[in-house]
N, C-alpha and C. Protein backbone atom coordinates (compact mmCIF):
# COMPACT_ATOMS: atom_id res chain seq x y z
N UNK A 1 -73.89 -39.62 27.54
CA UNK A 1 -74.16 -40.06 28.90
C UNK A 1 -73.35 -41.32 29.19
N UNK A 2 -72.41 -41.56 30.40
CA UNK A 2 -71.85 -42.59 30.67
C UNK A 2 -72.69 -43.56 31.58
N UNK A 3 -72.07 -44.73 31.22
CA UNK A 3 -73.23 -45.27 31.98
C UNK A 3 -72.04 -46.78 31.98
N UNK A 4 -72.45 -47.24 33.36
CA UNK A 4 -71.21 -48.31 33.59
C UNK A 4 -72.31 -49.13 34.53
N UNK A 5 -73.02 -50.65 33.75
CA UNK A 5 -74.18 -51.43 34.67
C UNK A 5 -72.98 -52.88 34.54
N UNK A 6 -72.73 -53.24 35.76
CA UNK A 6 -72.55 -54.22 36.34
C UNK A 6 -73.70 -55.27 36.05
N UNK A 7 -73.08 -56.92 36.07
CA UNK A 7 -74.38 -57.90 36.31
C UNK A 7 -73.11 -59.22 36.66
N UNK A 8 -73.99 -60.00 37.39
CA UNK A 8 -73.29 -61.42 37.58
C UNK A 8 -72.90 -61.68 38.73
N UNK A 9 -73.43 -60.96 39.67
CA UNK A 9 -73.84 -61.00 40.89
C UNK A 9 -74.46 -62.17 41.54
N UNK A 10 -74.30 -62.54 42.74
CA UNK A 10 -75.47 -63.48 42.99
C UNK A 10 -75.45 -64.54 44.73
N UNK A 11 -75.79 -65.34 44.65
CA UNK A 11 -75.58 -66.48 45.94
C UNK A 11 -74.78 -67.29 45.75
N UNK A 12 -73.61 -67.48 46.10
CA UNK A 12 -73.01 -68.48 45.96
C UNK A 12 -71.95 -69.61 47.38
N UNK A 13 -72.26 -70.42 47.00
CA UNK A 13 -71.31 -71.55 48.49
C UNK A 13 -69.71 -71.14 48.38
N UNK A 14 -69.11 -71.23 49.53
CA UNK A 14 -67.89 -70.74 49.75
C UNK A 14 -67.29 -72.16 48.82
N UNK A 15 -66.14 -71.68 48.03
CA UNK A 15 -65.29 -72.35 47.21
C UNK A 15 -66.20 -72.14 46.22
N UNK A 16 -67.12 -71.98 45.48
CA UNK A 16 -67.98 -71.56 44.13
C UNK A 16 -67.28 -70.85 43.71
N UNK A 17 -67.68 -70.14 42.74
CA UNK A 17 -67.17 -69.01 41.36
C UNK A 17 -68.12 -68.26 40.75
N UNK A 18 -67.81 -67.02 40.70
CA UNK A 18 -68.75 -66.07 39.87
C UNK A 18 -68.22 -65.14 38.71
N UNK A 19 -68.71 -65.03 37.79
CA UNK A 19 -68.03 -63.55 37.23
C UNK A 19 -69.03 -63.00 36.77
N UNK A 20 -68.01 -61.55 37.14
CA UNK A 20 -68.72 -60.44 37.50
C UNK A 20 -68.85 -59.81 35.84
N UNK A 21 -69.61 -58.38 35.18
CA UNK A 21 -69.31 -58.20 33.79
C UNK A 21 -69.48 -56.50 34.66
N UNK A 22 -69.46 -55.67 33.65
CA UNK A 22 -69.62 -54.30 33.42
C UNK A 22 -69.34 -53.77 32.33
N UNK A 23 -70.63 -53.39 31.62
CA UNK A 23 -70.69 -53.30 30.65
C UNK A 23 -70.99 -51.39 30.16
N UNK A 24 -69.75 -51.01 29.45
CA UNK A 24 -69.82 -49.43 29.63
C UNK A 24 -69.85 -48.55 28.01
N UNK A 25 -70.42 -47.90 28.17
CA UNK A 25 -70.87 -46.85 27.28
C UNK A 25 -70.61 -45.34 27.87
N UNK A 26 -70.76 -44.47 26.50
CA UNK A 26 -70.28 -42.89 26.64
C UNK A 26 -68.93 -43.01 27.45
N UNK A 27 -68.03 -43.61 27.48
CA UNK A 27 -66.16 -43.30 27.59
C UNK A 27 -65.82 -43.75 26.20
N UNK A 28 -64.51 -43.71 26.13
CA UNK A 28 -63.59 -44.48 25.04
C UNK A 28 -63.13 -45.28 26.24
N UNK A 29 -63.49 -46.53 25.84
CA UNK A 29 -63.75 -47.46 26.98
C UNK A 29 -61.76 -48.23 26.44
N UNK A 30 -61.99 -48.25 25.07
CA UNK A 30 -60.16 -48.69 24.82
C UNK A 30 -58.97 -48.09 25.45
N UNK A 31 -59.05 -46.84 26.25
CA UNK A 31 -58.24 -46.15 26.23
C UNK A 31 -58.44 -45.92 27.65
N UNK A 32 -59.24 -46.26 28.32
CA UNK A 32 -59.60 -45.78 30.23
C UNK A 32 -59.29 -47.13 30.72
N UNK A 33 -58.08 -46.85 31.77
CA UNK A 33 -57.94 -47.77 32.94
C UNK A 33 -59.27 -48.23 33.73
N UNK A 34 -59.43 -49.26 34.18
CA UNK A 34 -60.86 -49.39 34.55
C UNK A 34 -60.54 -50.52 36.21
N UNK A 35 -61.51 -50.67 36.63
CA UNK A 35 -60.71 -51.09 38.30
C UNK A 35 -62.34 -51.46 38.95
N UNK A 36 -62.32 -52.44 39.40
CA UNK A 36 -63.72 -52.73 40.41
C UNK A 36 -63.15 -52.65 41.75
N UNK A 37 -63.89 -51.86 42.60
CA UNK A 37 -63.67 -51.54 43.98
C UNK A 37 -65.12 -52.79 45.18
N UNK A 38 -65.49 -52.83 46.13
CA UNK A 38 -66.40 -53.65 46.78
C UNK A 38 -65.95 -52.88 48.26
N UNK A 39 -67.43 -53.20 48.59
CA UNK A 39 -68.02 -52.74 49.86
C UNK A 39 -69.02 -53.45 50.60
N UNK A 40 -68.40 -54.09 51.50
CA UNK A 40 -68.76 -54.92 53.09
C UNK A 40 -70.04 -54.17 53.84
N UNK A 41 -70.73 -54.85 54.44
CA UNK A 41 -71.58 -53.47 55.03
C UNK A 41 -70.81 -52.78 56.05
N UNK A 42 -71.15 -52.30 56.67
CA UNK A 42 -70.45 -50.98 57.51
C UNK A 42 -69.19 -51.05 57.70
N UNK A 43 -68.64 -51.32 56.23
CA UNK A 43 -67.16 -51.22 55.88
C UNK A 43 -66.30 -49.99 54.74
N UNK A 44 -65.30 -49.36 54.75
CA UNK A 44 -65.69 -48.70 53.36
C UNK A 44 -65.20 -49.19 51.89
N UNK A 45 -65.39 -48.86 51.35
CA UNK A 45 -65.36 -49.06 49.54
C UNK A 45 -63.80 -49.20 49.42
N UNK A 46 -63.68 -50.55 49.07
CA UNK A 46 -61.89 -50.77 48.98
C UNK A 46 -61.69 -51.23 46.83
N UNK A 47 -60.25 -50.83 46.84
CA UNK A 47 -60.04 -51.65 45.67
C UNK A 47 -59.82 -53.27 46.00
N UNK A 48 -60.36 -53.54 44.32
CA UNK A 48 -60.16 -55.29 44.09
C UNK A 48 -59.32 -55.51 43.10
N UNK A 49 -59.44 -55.30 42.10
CA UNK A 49 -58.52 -54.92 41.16
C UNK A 49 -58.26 -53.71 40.06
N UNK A 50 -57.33 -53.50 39.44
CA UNK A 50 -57.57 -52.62 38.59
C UNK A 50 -56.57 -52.86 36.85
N UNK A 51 -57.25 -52.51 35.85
CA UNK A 51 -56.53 -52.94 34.60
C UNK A 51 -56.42 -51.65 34.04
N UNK A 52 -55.00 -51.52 33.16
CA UNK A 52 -54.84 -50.78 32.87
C UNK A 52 -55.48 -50.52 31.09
N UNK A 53 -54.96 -49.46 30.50
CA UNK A 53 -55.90 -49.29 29.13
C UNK A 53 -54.50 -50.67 28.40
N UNK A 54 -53.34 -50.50 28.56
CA UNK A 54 -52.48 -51.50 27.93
C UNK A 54 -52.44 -52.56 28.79
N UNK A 55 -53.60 -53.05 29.72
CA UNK A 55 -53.46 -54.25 29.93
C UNK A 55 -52.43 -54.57 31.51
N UNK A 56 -51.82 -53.54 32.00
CA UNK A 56 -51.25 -53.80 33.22
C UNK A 56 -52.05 -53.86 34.22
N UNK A 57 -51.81 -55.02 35.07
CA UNK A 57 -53.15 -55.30 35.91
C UNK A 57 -52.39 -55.65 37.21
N UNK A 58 -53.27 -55.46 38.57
CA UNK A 58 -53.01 -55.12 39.90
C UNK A 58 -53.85 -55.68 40.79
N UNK A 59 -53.99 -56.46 41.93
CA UNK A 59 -54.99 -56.80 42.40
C UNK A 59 -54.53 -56.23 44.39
N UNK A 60 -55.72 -56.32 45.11
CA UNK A 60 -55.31 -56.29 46.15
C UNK A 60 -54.88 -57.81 47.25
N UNK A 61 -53.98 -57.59 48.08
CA UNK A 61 -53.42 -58.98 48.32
C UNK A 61 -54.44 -60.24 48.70
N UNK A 62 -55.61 -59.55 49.05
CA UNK A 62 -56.93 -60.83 49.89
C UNK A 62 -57.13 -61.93 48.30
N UNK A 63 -56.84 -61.25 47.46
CA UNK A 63 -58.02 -61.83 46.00
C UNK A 63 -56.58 -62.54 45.26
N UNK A 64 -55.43 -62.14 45.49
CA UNK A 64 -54.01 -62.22 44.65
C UNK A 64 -54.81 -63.88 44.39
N UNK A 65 -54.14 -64.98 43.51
CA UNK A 65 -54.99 -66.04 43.01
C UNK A 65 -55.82 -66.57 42.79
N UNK A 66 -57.24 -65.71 42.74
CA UNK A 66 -58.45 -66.27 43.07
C UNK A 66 -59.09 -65.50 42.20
N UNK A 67 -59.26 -63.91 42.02
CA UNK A 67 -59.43 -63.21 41.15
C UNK A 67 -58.68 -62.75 40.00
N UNK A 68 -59.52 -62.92 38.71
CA UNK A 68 -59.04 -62.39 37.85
C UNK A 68 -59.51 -60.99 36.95
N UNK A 69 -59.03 -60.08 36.69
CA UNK A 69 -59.94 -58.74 35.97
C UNK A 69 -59.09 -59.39 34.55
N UNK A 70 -60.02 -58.71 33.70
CA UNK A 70 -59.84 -58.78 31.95
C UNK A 70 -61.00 -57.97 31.60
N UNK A 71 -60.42 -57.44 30.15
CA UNK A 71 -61.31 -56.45 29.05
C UNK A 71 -61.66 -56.96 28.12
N UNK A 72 -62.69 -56.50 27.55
CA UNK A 72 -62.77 -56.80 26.04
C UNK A 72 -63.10 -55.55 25.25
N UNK A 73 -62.34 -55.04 24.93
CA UNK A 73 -62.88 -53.62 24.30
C UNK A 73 -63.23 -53.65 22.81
N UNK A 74 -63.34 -54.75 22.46
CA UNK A 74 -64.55 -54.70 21.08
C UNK A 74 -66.05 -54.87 22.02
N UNK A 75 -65.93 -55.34 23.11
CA UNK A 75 -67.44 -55.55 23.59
C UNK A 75 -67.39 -54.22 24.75
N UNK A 76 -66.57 -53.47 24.63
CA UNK A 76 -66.31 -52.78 25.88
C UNK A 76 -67.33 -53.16 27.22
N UNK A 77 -66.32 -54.09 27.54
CA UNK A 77 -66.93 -55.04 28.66
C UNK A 77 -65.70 -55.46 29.65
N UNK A 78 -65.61 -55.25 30.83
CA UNK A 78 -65.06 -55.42 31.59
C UNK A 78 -65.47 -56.58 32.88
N UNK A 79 -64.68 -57.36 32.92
CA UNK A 79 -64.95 -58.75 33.69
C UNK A 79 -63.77 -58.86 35.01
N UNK A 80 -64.36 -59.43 36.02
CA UNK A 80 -63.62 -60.15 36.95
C UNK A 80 -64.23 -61.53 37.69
N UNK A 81 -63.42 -62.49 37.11
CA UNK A 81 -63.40 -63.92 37.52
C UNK A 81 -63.41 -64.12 38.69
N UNK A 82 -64.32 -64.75 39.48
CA UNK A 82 -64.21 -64.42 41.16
C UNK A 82 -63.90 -66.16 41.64
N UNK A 83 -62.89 -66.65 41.71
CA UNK A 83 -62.74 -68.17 41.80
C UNK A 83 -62.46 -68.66 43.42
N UNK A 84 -63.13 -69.64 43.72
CA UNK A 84 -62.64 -70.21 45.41
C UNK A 84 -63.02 -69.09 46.39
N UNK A 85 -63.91 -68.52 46.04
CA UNK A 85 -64.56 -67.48 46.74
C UNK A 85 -64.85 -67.93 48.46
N UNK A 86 -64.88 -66.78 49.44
CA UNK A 86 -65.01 -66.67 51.04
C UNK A 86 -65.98 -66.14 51.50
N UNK A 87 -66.40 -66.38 52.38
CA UNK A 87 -67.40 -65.30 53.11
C UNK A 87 -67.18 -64.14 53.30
N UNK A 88 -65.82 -64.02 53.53
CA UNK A 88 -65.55 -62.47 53.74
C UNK A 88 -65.15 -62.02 52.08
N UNK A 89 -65.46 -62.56 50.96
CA UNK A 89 -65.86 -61.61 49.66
C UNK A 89 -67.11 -61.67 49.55
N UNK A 90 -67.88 -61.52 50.76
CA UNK A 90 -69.69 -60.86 50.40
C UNK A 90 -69.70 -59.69 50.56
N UNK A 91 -69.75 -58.72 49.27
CA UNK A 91 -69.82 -57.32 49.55
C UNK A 91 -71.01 -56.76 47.84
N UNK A 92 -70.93 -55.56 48.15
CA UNK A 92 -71.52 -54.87 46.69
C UNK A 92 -70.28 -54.59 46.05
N UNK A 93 -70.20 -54.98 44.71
CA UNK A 93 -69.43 -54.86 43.80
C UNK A 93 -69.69 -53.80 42.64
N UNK A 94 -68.37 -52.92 42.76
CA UNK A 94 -68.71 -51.62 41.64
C UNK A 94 -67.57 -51.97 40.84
N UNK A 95 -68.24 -51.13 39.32
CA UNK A 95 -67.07 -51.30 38.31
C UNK A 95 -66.60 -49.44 38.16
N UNK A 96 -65.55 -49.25 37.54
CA UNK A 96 -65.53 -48.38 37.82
C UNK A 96 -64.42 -47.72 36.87
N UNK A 97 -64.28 -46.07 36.47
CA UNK A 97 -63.00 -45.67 35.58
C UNK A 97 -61.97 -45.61 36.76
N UNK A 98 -60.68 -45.61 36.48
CA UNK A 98 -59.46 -45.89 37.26
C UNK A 98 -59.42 -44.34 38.48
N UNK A 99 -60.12 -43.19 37.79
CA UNK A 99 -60.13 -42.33 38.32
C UNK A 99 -61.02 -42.20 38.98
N UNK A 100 -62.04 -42.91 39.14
CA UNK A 100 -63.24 -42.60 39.72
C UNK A 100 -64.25 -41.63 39.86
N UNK A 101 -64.11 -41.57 38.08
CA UNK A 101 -64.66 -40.23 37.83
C UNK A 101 -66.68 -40.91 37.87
N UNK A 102 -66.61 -42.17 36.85
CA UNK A 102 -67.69 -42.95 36.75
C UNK A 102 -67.77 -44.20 37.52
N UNK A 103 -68.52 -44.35 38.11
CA UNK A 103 -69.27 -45.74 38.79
C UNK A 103 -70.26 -45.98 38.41
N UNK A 104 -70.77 -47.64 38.06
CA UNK A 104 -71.73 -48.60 38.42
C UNK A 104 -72.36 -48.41 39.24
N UNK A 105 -74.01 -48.81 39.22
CA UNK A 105 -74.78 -49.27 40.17
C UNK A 105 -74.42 -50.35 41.72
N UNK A 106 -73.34 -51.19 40.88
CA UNK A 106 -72.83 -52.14 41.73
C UNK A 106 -73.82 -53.08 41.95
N UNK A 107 -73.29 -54.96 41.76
CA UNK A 107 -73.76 -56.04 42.18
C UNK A 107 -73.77 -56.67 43.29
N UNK A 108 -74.31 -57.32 43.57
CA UNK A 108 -74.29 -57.68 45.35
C UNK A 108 -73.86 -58.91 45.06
N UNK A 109 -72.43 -59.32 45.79
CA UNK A 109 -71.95 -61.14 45.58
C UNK A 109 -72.45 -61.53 47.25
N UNK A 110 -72.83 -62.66 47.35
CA UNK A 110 -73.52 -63.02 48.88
C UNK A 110 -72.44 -64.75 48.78
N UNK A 111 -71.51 -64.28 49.66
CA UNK A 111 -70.44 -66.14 49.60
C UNK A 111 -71.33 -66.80 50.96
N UNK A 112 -72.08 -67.64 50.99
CA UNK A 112 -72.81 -68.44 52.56
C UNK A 112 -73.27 -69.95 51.96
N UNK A 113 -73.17 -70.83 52.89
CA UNK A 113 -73.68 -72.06 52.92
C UNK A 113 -74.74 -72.22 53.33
């Protein structure tokens, strides 16, 4: 059974920092490209970043210096550093395989003063 639970979610003041984790079981988590996508409310489900299984990594242009994705595949754990954060990055956050075969529950980041 695959199973991909997000945590590290939360409230935070614009310019704060969060990171995000996803922590996955039932893949060969060393070997799957992996990518967190987020969703605005009555917006749809966009990419944020995505890492590859060797480590080639991609972000979309809103996050380019501010976010970072990284792995750890002895912990098969997948992270993104959310730094100098905006209001407009308050969305639900999913982790996810590159294919989108498996998704997360997804975390809710809330950026407000």
């Amino acid at each position: 059974q695959v199973q991909l639970v997000e945590s590290g979610g939360g409230l935070v003041q614009p310019g704060g920092s969060l990171r995000l984790s996803c922590a996955a079981s039932g893949i060969a988590f060393s070997v799957e490209s992996m990518a967190w996508y987020r969703q605005a409310p009555g917006k749809q489900r966009d990419l944020v970043a995505i890492i590859t299984w060797n480590n080639d990594i991609a972000y979309t242009d809103s996050v380019k210096g501010r976010f970072a994705i990284s792995r750890d595949n002895a912990k098969r754990t997948l992270y993104l550093q959310m730094d100098t954060l905006k209001p407009e990055d308050t969305a639900v956050y999913y982790c996810t395989t590159a294919d989108q075969k498996y998704w997360g529950q997804g975390t809710q980041v809330t950026v407000s003063s």
